[in-house]
Protein backbone atom coordinates (compact mmCIF):
# COMPACT_ATOMS: atom_id res chain seq x y z
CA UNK A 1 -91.71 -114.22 -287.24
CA UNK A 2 -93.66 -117.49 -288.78
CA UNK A 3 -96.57 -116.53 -291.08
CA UNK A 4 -99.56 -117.33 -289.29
CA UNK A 5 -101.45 -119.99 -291.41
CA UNK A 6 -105.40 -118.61 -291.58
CA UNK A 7 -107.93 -120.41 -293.54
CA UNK A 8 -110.76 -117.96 -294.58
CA UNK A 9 -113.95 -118.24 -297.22
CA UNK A 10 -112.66 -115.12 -298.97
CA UNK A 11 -109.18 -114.73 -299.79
CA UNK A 12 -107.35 -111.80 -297.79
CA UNK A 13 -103.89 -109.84 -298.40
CA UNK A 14 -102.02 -108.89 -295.25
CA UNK A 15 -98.85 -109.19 -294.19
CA UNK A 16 -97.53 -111.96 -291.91
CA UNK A 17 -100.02 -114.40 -292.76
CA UNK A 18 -100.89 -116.59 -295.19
CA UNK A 19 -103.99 -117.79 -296.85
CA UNK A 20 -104.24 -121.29 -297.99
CA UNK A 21 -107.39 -121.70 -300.18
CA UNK A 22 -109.72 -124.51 -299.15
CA UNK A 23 -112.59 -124.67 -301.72
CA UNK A 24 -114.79 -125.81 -300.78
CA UNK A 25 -114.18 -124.44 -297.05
CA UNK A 26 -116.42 -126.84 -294.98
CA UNK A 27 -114.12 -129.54 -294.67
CA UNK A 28 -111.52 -127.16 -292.89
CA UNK A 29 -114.01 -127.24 -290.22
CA UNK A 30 -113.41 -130.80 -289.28
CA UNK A 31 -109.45 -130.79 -290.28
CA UNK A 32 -109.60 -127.46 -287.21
CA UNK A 33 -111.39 -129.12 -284.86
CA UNK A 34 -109.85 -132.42 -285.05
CA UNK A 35 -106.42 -132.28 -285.89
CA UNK A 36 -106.01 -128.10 -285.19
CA UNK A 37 -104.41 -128.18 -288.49
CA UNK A 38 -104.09 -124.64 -288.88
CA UNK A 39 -103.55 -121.39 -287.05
CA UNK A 40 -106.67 -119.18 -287.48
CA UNK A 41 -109.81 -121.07 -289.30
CA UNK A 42 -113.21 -119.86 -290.19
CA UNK A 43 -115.83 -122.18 -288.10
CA UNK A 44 -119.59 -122.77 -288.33
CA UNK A 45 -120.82 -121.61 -284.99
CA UNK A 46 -122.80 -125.05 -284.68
CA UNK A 47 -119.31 -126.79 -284.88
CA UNK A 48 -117.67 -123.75 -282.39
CA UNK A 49 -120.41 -124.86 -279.85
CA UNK A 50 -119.80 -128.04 -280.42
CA UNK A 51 -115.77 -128.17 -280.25
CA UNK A 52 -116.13 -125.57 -276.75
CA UNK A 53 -118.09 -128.64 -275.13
CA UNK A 54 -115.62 -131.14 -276.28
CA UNK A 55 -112.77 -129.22 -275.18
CA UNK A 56 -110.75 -128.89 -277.87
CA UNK A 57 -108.26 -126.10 -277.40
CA UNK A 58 -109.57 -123.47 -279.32
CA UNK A 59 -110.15 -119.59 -278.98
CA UNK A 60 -113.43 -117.38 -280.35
CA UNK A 61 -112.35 -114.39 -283.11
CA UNK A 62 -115.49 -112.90 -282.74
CA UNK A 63 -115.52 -111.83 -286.02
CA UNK A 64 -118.79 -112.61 -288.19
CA UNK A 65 -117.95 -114.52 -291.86
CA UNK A 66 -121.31 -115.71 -292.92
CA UNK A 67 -125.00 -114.93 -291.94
CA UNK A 68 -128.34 -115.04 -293.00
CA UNK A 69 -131.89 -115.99 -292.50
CA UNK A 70 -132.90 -119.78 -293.09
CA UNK A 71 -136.37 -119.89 -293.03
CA UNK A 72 -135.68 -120.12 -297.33
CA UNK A 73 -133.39 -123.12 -296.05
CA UNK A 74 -136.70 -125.62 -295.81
CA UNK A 75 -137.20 -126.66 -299.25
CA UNK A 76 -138.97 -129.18 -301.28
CA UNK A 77 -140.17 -130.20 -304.71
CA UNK A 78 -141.88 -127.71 -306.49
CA UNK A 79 -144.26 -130.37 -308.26
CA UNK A 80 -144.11 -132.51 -305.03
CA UNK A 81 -147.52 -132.87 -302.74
CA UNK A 82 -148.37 -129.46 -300.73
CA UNK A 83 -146.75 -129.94 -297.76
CA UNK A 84 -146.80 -127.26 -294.91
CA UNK A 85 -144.28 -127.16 -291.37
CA UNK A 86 -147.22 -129.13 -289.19
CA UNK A 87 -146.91 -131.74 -291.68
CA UNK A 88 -143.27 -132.62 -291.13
CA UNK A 89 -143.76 -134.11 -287.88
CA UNK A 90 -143.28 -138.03 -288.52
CA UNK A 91 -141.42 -137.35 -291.48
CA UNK A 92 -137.71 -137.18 -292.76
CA UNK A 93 -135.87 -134.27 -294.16
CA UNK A 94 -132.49 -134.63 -295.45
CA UNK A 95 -129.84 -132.48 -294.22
CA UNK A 96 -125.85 -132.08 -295.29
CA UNK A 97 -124.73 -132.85 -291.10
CA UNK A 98 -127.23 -132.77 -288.28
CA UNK A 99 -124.69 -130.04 -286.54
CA UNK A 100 -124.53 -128.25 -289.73
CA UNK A 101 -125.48 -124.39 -288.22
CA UNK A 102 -127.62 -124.10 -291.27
CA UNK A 103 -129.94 -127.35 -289.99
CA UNK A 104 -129.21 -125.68 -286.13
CA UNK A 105 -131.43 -122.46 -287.32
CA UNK A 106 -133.89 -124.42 -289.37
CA UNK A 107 -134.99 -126.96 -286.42
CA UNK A 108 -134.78 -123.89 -284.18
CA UNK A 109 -137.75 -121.95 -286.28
CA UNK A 110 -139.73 -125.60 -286.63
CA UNK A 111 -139.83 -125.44 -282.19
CA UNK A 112 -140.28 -121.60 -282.02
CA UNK A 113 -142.97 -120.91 -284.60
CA UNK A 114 -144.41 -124.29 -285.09
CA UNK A 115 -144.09 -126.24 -281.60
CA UNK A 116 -142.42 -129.08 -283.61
CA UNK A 117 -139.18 -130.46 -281.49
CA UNK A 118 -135.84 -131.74 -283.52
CA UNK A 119 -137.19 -135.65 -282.44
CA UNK A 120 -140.56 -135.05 -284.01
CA UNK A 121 -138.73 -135.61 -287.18
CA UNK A 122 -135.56 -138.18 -288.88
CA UNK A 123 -132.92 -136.30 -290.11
CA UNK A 124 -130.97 -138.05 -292.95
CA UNK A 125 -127.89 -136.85 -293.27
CA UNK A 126 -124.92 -137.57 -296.04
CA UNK A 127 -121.87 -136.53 -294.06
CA UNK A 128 -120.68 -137.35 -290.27
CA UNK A 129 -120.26 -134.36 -287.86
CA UNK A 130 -117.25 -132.39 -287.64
CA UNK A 131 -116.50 -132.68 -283.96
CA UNK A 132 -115.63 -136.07 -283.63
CA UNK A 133 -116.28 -136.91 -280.03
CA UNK A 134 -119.83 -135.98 -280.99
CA UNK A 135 -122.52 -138.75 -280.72
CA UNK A 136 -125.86 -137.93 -282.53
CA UNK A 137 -129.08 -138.66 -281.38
CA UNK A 138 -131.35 -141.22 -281.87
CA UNK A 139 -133.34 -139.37 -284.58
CA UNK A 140 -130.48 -138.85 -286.93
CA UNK A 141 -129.74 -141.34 -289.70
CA UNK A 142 -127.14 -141.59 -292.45
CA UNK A 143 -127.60 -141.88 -296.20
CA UNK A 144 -125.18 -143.16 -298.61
CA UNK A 145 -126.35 -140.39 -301.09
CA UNK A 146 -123.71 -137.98 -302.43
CA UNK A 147 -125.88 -135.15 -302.23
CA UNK A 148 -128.96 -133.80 -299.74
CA UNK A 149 -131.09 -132.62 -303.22
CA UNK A 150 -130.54 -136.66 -304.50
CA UNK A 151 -132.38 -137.29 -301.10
CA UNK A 152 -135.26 -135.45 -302.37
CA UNK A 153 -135.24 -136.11 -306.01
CA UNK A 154 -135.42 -139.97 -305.07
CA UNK A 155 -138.32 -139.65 -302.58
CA UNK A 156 -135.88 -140.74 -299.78
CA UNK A 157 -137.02 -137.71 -297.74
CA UNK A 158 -140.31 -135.11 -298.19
CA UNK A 159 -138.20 -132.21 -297.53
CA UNK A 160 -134.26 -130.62 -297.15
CA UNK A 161 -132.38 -128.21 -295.32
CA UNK A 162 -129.99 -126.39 -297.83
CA UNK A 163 -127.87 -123.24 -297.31
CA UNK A 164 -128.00 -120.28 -299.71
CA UNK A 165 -125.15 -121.64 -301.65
CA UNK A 166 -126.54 -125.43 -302.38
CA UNK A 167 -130.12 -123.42 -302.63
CA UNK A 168 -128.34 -121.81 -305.47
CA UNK A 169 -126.82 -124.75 -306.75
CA UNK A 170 -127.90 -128.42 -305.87
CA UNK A 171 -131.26 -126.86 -304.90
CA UNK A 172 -131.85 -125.01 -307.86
CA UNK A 173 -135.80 -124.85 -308.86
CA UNK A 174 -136.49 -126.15 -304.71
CA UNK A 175 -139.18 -124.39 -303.17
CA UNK A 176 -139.19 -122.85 -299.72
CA UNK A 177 -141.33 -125.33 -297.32
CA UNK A 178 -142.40 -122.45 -295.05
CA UNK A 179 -145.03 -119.88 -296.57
CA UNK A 180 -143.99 -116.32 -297.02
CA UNK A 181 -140.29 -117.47 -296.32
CA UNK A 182 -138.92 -113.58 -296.89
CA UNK A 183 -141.53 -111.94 -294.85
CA UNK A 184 -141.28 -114.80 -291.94
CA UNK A 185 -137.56 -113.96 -291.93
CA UNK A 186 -137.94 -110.42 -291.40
CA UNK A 187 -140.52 -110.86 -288.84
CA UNK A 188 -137.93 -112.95 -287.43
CA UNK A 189 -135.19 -110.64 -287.12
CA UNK A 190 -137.56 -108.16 -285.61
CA UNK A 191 -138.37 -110.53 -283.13
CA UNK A 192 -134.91 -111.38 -282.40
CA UNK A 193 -132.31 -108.23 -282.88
CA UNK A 194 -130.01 -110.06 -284.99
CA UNK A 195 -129.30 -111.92 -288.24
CA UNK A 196 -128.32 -115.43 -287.57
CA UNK A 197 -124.66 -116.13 -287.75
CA UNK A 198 -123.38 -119.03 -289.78
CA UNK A 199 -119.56 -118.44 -289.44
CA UNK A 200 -117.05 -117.36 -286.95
CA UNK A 201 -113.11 -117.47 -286.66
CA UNK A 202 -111.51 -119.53 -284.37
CA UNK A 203 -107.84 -119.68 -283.26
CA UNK A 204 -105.51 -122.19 -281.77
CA UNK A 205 -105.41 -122.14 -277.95
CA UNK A 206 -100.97 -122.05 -278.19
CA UNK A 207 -100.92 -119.79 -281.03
CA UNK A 208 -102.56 -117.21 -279.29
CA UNK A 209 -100.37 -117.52 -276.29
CA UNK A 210 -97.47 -117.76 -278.27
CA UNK A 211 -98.25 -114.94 -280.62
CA UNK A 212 -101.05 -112.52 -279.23
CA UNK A 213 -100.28 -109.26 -280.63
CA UNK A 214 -100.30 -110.96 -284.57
CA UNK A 215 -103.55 -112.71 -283.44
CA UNK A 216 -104.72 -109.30 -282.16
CA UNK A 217 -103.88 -107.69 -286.05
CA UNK A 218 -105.62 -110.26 -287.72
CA UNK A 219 -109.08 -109.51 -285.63
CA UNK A 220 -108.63 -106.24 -286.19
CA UNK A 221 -108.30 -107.09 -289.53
CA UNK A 222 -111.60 -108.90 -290.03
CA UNK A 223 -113.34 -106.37 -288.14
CA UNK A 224 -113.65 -108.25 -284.82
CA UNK A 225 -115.92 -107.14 -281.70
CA UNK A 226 -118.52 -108.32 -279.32
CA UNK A 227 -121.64 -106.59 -279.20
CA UNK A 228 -124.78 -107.44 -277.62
CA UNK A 229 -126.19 -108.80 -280.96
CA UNK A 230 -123.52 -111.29 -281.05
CA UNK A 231 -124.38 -112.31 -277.31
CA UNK A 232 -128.15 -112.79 -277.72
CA UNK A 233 -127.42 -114.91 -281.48
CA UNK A 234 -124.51 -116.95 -279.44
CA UNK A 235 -127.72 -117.70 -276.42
CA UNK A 236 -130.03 -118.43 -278.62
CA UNK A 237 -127.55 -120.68 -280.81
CA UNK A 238 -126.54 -122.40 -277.57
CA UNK A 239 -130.04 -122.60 -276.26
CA UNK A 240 -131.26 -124.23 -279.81
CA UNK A 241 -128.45 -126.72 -279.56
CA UNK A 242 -129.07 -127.86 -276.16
CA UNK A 243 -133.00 -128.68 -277.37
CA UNK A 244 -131.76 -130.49 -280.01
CA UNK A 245 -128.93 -132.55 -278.43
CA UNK A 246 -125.96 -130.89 -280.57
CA UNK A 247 -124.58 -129.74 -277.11
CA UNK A 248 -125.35 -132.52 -273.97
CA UNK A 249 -124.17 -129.44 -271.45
CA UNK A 250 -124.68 -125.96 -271.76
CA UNK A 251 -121.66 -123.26 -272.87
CA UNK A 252 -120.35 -120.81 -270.34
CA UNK A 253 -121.06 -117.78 -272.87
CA UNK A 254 -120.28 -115.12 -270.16
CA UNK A 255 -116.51 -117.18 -270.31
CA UNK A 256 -116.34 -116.98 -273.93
CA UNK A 257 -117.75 -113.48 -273.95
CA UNK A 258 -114.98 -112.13 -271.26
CA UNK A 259 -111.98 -113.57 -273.56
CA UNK A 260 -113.78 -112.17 -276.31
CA UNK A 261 -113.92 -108.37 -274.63
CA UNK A 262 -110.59 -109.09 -273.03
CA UNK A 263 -108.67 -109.69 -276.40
CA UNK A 264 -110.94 -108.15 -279.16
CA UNK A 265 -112.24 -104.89 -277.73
């Protein structure tokens, strides 16, 4: 039997499949979703969303990769003008993608705790989607920058959306826009009943037809299973992206939710 080809963010060992590194792993999003250019591939759950609407011929592994709070994702100059949430509105804030999930979470805390919508503010953004039959809104501009910190450094935007690894590395010595970022998060989570999920895994629609019981060891593998937590994230993802125009139509979740149970449970 074929070695399943299964790009992951950390590197496993198991038999039957193989594990081509991608480093960095983003750009396997787009190379999935467009061109299905491998058998199993970790996928931001903005871009899952995203390819479900468009159609393309892919399967949920509901198996989490990455999650995490954002509300630390907001930053901006420490020696910069005080600037507060209520004063983004008219502003732009650079971010890597306007579907990047990380962006998806961030804009969803600016409506839900601050009453400020996705076209209150211009999102400059250094890199195209990864779904390509996506269209972005009017509010979403690109930069020729190389990086979303050189937005801020060059006064191009007031503030950016980073994940915790550019925080850590591009966004080193950033501040967090939103006061008491670590206790808002936790008040968030208690609000919610979940951590935010960044990454899933996604297979190819024929692979899994043609090989379902390998498929089936791999998600065992990663630990795969619905649970309600995963449900209520997935709404409130979808229901975010539908506010913000990332998703023109809303998901059939309790579809994706009965493969899920179906094949995973």
């Amino acid at each position: 039997m074929k070695p399943l080809t299964v790009v992951l963010g950390s590197r496993k060992d198991l038999p039957g499949f193989e594990f081509p590194q991608v480093s960095p792993l983003y750009p396997a999003f787009a190379r999935m979703v467009r061109n299905l250019e491998f058998d199993v591939c970790e996928l931001a759950l903005a871009t899952y969303l995203q390819a479900r609407g468009a159609g393309v011929p892919i399967t949920l592994i509901p198996a989490v990769m990455v999650g995490g709070t954002h509300h630390r994702s907001l930053t901006r100059l420490p020696d910069g003008p005080e600037l507060t949430p209520g004063d983004l509105v008219g502003k732009r804030i650079g971010v890597r993608s306007y579907s990047q999930t990380t962006g998806l979470w961030v804009r969803g805390i600016l409506s839900e705790e601050y009453g400020i919508a996705a076209s209150d503010i211009t999102w400059v953004t250094t890199e195209e989607p990864h779904v390509a039959q996506y269209e972005e809104p009017a509010w979403v501009t690109r930069s020729s920058a190389g990086r979303v910190a050189d937005l801020l450094h060059r006064g191009d935007v007031a503030a950016a959306v980073l994940g915790p690894r550019a925080i850590g590395g591009q966004g080193e010595g950033l501040v967090p826009v939103i006061p008491d970022a670590e206790a808002a998060a936790r008040a968030w989570v208690d609000r919610h009943g979940f951590v935010p999920v960044n990454h899933v895994v996604v297979v190819r629609d024929d692979v899994l037809r043609a090989v379902p019981d390998q498929v089936r060891e791999l998600a065992q593998a990663l630990g795969a299973g619905w649970s309600d937590e995963l449900r209520a994230c997935m709404e409130l993802a979808a229901r975010y992206a539908l506010e913000q125009e990332l998703l023109r139509e809303p998901i059939d979740l309790d579809v994706i939710e009965k493969e899920a149970t179906r094949l995973w449970s």
